[in-house]
N, C-alpha and C. Protein backbone atom coordinates (compact mmCIF):
# COMPACT_ATOMS: atom_id res chain seq x y z
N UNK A 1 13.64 -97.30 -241.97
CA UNK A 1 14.16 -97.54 -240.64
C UNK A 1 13.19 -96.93 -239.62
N UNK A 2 12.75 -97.43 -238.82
CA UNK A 2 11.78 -97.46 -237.86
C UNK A 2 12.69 -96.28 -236.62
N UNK A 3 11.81 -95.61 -236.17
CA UNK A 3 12.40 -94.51 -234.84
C UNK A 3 13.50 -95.36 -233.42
N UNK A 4 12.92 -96.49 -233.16
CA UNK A 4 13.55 -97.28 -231.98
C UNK A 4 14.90 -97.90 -232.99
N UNK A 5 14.71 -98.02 -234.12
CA UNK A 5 16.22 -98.13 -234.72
C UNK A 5 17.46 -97.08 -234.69
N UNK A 6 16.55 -95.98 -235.69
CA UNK A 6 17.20 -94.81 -235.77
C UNK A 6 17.89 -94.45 -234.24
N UNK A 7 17.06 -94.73 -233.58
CA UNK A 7 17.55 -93.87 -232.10
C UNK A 7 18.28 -94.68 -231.29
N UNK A 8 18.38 -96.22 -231.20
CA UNK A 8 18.72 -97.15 -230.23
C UNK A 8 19.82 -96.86 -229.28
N UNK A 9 20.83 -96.17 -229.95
CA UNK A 9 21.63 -95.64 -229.18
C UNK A 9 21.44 -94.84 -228.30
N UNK A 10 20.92 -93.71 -228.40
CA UNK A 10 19.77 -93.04 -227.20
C UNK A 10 18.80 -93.92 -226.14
N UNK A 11 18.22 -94.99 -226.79
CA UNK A 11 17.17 -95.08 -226.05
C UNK A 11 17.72 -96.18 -225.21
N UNK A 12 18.74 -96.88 -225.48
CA UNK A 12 19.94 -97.70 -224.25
C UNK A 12 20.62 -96.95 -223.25
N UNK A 13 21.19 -95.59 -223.93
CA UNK A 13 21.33 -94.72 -223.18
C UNK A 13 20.82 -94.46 -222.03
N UNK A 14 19.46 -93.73 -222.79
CA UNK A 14 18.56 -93.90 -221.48
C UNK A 14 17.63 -94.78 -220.64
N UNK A 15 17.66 -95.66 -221.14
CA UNK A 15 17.53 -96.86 -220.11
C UNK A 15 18.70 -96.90 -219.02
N UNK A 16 19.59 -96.89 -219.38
CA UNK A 16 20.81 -96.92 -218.46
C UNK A 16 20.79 -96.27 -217.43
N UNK A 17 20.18 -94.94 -217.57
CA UNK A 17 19.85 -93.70 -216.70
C UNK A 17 18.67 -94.05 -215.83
N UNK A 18 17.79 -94.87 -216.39
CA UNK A 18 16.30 -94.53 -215.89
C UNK A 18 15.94 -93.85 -216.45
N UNK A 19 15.72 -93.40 -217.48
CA UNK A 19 15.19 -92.15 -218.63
C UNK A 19 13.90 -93.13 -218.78
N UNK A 20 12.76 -92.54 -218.75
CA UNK A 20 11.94 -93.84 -220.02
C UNK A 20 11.36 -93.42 -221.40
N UNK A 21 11.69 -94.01 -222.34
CA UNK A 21 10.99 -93.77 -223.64
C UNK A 21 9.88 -94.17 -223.76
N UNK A 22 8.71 -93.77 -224.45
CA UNK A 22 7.46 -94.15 -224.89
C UNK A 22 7.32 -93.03 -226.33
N UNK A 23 6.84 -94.09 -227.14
CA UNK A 23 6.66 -93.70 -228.66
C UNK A 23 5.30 -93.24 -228.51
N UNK A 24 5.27 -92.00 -228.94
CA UNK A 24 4.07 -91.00 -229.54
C UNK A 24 3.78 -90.97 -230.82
N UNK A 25 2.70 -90.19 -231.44
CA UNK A 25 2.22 -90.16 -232.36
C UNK A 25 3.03 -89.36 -233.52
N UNK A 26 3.95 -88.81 -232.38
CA UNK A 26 5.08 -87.44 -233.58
C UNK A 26 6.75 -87.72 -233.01
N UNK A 27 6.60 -89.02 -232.58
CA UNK A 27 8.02 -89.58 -232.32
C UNK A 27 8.17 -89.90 -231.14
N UNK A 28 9.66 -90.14 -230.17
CA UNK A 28 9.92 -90.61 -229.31
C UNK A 28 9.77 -89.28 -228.01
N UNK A 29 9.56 -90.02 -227.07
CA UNK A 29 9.52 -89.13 -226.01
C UNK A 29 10.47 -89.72 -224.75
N UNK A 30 11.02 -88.83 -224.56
CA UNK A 30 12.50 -89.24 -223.51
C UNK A 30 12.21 -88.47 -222.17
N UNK A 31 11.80 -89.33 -220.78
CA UNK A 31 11.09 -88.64 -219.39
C UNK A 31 11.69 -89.11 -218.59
N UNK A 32 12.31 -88.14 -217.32
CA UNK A 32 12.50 -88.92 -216.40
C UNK A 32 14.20 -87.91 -216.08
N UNK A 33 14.61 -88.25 -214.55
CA UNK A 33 15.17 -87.60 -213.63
C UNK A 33 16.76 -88.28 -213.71
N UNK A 34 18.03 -87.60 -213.80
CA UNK A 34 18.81 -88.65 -213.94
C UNK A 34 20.08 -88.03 -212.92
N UNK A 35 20.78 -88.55 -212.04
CA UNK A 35 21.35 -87.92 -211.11
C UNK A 35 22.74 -86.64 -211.14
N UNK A 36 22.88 -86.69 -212.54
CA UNK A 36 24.05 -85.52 -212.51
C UNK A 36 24.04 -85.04 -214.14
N UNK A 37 24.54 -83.69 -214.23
CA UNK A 37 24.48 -83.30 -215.86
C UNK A 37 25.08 -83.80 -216.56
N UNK A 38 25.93 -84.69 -216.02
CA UNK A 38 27.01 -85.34 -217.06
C UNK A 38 26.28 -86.37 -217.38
N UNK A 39 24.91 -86.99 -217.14
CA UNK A 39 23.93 -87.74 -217.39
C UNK A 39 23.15 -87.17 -218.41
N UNK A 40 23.14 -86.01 -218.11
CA UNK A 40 22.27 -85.60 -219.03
C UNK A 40 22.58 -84.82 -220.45
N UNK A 41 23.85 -84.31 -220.32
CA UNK A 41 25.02 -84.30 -221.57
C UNK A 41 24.72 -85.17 -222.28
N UNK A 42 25.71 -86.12 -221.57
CA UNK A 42 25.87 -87.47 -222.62
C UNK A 42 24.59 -87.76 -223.65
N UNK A 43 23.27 -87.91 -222.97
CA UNK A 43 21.76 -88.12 -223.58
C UNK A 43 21.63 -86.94 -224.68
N UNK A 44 21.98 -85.74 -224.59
CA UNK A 44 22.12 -84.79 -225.57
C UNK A 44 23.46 -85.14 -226.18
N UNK A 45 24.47 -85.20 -225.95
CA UNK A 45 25.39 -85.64 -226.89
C UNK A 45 25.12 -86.71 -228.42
N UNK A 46 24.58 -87.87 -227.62
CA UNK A 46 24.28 -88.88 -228.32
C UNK A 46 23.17 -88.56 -229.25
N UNK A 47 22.08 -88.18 -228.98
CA UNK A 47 20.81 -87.37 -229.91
C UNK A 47 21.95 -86.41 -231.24
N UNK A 48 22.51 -85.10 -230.77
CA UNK A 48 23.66 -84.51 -231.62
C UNK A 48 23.85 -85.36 -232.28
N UNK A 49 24.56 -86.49 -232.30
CA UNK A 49 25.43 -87.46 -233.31
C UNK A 49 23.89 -87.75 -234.19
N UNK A 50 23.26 -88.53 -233.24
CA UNK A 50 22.03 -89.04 -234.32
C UNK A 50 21.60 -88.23 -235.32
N UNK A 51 21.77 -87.05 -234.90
CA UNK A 51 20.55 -86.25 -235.93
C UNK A 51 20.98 -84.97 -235.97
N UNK A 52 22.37 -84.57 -235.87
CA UNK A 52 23.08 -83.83 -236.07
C UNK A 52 23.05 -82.08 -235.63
N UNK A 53 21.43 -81.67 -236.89
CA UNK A 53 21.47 -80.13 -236.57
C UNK A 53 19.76 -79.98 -235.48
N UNK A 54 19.51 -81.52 -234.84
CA UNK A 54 18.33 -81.57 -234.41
C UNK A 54 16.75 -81.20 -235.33
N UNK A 55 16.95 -81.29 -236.37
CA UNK A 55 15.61 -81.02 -237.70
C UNK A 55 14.81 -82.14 -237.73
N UNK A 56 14.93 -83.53 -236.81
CA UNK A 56 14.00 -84.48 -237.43
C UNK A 56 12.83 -84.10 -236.61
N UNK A 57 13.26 -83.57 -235.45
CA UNK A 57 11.43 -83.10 -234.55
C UNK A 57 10.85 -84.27 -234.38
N UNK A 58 11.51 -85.74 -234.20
CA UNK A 58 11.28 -86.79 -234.16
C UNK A 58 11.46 -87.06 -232.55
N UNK A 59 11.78 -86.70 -231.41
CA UNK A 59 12.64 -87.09 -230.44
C UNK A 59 12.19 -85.58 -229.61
N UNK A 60 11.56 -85.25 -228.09
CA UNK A 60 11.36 -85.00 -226.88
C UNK A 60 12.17 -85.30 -225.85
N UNK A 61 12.99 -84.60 -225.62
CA UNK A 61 13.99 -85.02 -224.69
C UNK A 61 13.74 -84.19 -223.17
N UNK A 62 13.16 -84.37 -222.68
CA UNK A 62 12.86 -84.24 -221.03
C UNK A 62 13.13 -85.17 -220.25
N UNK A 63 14.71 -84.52 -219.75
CA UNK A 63 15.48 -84.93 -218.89
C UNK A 63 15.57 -84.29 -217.65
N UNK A 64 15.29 -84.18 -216.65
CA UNK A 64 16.05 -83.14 -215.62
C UNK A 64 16.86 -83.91 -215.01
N UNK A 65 18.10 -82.90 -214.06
CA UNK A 65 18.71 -83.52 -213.45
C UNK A 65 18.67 -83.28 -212.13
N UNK A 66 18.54 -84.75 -211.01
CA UNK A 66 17.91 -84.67 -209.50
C UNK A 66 19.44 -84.08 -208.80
N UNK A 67 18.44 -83.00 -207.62
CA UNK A 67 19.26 -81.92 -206.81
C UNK A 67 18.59 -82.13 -205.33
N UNK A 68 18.49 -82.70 -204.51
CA UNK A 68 17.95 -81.98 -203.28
C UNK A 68 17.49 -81.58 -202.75
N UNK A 69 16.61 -80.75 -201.79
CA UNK A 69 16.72 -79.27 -201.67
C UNK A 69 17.50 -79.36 -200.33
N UNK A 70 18.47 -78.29 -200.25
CA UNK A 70 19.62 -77.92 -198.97
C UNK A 70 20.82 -78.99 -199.31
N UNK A 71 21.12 -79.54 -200.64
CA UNK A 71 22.16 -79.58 -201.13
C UNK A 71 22.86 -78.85 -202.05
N UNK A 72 23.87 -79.36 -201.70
CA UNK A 72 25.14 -78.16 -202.68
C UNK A 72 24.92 -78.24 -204.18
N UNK A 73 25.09 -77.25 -205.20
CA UNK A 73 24.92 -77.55 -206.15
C UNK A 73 25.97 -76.42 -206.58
N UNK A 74 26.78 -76.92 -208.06
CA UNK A 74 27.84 -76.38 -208.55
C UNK A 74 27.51 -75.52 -209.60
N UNK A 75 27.97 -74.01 -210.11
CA UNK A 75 27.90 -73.30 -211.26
C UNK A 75 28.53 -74.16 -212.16
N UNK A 76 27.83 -74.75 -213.66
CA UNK A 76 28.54 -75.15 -214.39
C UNK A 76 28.55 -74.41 -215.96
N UNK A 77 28.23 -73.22 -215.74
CA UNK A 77 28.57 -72.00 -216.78
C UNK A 77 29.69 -72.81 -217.93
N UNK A 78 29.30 -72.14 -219.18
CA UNK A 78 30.46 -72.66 -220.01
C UNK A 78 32.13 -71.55 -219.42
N UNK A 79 31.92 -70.81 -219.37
CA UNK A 79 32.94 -69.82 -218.34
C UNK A 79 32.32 -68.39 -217.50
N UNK A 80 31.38 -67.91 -218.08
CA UNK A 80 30.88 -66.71 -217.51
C UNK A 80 30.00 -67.01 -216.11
N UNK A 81 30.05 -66.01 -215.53
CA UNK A 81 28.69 -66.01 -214.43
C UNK A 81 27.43 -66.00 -214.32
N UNK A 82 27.10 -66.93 -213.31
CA UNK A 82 26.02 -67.21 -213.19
C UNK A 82 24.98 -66.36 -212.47
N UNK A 83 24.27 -65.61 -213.19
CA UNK A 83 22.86 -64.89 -212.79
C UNK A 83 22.03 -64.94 -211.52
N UNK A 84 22.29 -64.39 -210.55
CA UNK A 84 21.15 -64.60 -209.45
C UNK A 84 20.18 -63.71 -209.55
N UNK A 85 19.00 -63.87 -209.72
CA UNK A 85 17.71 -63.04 -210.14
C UNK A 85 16.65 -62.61 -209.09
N UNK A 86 16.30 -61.54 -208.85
CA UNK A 86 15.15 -61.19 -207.61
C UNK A 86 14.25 -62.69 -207.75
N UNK A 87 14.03 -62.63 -209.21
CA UNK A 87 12.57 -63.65 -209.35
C UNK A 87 12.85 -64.74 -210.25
N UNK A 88 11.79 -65.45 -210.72
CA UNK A 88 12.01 -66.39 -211.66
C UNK A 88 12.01 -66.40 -212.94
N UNK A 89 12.91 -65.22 -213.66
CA UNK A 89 12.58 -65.10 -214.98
C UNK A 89 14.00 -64.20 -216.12
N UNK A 90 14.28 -64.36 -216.93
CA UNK A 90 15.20 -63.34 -217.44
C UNK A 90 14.86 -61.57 -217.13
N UNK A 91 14.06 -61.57 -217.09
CA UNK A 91 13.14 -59.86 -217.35
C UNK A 91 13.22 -59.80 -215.53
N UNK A 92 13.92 -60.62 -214.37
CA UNK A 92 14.16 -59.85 -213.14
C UNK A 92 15.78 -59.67 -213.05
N UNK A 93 15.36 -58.36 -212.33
CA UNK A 93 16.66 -57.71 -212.21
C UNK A 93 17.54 -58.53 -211.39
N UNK A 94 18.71 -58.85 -211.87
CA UNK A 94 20.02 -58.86 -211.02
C UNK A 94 20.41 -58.76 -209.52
N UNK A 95 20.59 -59.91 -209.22
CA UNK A 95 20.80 -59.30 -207.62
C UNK A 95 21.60 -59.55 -207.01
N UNK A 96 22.85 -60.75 -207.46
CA UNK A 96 23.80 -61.11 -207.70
C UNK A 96 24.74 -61.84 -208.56
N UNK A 97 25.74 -62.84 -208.73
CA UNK A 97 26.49 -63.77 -209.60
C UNK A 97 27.07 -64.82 -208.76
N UNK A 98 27.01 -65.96 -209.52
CA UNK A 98 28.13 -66.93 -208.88
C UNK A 98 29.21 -67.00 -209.94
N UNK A 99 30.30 -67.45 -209.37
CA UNK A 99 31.38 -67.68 -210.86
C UNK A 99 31.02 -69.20 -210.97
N UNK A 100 32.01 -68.85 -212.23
CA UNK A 100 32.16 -70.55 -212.96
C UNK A 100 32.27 -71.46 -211.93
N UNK A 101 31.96 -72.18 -211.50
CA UNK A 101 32.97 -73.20 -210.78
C UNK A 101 32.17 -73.33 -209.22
N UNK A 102 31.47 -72.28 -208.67
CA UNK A 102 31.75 -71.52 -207.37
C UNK A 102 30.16 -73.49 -206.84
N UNK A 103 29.88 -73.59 -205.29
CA UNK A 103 29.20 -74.29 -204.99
C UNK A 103 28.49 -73.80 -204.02
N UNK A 104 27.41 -73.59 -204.40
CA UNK A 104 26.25 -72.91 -203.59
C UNK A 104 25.13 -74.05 -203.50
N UNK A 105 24.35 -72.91 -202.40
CA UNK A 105 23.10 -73.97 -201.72
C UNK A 105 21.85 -73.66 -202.41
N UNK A 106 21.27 -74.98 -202.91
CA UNK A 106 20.02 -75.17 -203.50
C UNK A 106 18.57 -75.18 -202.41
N UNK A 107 18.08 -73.97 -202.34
CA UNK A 107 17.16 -73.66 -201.44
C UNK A 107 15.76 -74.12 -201.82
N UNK A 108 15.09 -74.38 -203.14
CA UNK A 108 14.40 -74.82 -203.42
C UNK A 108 14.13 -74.76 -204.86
N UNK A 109 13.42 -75.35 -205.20
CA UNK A 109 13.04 -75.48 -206.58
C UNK A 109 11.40 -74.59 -206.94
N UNK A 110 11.70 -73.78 -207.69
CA UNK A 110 10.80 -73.09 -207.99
C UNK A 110 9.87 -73.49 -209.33
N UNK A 111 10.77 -74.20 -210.34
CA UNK A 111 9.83 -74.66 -211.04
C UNK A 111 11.33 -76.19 -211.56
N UNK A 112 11.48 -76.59 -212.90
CA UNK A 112 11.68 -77.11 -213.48
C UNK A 112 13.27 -76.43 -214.13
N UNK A 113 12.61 -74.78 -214.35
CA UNK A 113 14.08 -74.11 -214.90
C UNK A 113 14.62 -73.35 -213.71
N UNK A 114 14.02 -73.02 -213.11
CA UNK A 114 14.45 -71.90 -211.98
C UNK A 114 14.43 -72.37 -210.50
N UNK A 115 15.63 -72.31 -209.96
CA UNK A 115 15.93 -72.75 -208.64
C UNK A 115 15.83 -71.72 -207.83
N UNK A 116 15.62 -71.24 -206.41
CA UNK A 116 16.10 -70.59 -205.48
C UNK A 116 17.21 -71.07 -204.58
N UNK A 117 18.50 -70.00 -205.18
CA UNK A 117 19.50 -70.35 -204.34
C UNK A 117 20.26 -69.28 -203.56
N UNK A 118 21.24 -70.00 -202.97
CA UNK A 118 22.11 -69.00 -201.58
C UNK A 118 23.35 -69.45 -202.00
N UNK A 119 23.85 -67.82 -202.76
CA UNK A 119 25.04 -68.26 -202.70
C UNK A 119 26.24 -68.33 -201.78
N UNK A 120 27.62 -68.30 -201.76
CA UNK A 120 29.02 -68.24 -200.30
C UNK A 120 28.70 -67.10 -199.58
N UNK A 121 28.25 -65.88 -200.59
CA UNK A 121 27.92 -64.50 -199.76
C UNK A 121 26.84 -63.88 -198.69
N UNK A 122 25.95 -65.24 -198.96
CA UNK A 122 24.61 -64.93 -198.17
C UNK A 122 23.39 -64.38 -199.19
N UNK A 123 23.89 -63.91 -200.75
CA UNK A 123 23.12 -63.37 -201.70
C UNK A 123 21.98 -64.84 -201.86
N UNK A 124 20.54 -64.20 -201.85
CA UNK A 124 19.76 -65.23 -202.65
C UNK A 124 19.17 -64.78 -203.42
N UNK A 125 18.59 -65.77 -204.40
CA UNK A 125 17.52 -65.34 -205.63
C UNK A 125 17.58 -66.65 -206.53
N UNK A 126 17.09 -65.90 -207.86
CA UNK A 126 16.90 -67.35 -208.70
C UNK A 126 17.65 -67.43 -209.66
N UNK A 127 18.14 -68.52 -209.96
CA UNK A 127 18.68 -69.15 -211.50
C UNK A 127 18.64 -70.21 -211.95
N UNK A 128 19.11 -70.19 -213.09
CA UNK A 128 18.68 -71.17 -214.30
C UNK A 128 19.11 -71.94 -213.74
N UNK A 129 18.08 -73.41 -213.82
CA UNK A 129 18.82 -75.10 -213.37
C UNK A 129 19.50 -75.30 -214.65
N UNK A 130 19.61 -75.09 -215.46
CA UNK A 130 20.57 -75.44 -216.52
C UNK A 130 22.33 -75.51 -215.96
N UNK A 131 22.32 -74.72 -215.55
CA UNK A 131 23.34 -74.14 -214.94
C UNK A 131 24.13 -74.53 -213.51
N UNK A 132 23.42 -75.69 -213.08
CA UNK A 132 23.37 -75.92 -211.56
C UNK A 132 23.55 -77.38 -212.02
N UNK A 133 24.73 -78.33 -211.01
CA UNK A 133 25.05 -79.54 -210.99
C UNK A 133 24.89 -80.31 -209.47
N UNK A 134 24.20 -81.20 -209.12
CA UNK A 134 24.39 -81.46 -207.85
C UNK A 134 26.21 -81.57 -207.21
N UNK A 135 25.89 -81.56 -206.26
CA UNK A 135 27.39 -81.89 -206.16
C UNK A 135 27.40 -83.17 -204.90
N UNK A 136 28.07 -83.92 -205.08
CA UNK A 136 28.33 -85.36 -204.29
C UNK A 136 29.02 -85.08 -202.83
N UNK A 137 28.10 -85.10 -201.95
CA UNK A 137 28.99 -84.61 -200.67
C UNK A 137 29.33 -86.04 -199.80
């Protein structure tokens, strides 16, 4: 079974999104911007099913999801708080939290993982885009 088989379900997926696939020399490669995490779940969801504990190393999944900058964006923590960091990295200190749930302002994008944001309190610093959902105003 050929990779665009194995995967088809993914790679409709992401067509659907605007994701684009292009086959490499060490498997599929999945690129491209898709407007909310629940976009980008689902694309990891569906991979999960395919290939369960992720071991085929067949499949690149670079997805981000598009934010703004000076739009709202939502903590989507599995329940704990969200990290506001002096800088861009685990190893900076603490400088505030958002809770679960809470919708703060996306001040800029610092790289790919790390946003600069402002949270309800006036606190800024950085955290994980993992963690950050646009929100539809």
């Amino acid at each position: 079974m050929s990779l665009k088989e194995k995967y088809k379900e993914l790679i409709d997926a992401a067509n659907q999104y605007g994701v684009s696939v292009n086959e490499t020399a060490n498997g599929l490669k999945f690129e491209g911007t898709v407007s909310s995490a629940e976009a980008k779940n689902k694309l990891w969801e569906i991979y999960g099913k395919l290939d369960p504990n992720f071991k085929s190393a067949d499949v690149i999944l670079n997805v981000k999801v598009n934010a703004p900058v000076g739009s709202k964006v939502k903590v989507v923590t599995q329940q704990s708080n969200l990290n506001i960091r002096k800088g861009p990295g685990t190893d900076q200190p603490i400088v505030g939290k958002a809770a679960h749930g809470d919708v703060i302002t996306l001040v800029s994008k610092y790289n790919d993982q790390w946003w600069f944001v402002l949270d309800k309190d006036g606190e800024e610093g950085y955290s994980y885009a993992q963690y950050l959902e646009p929100v539809n105003e």
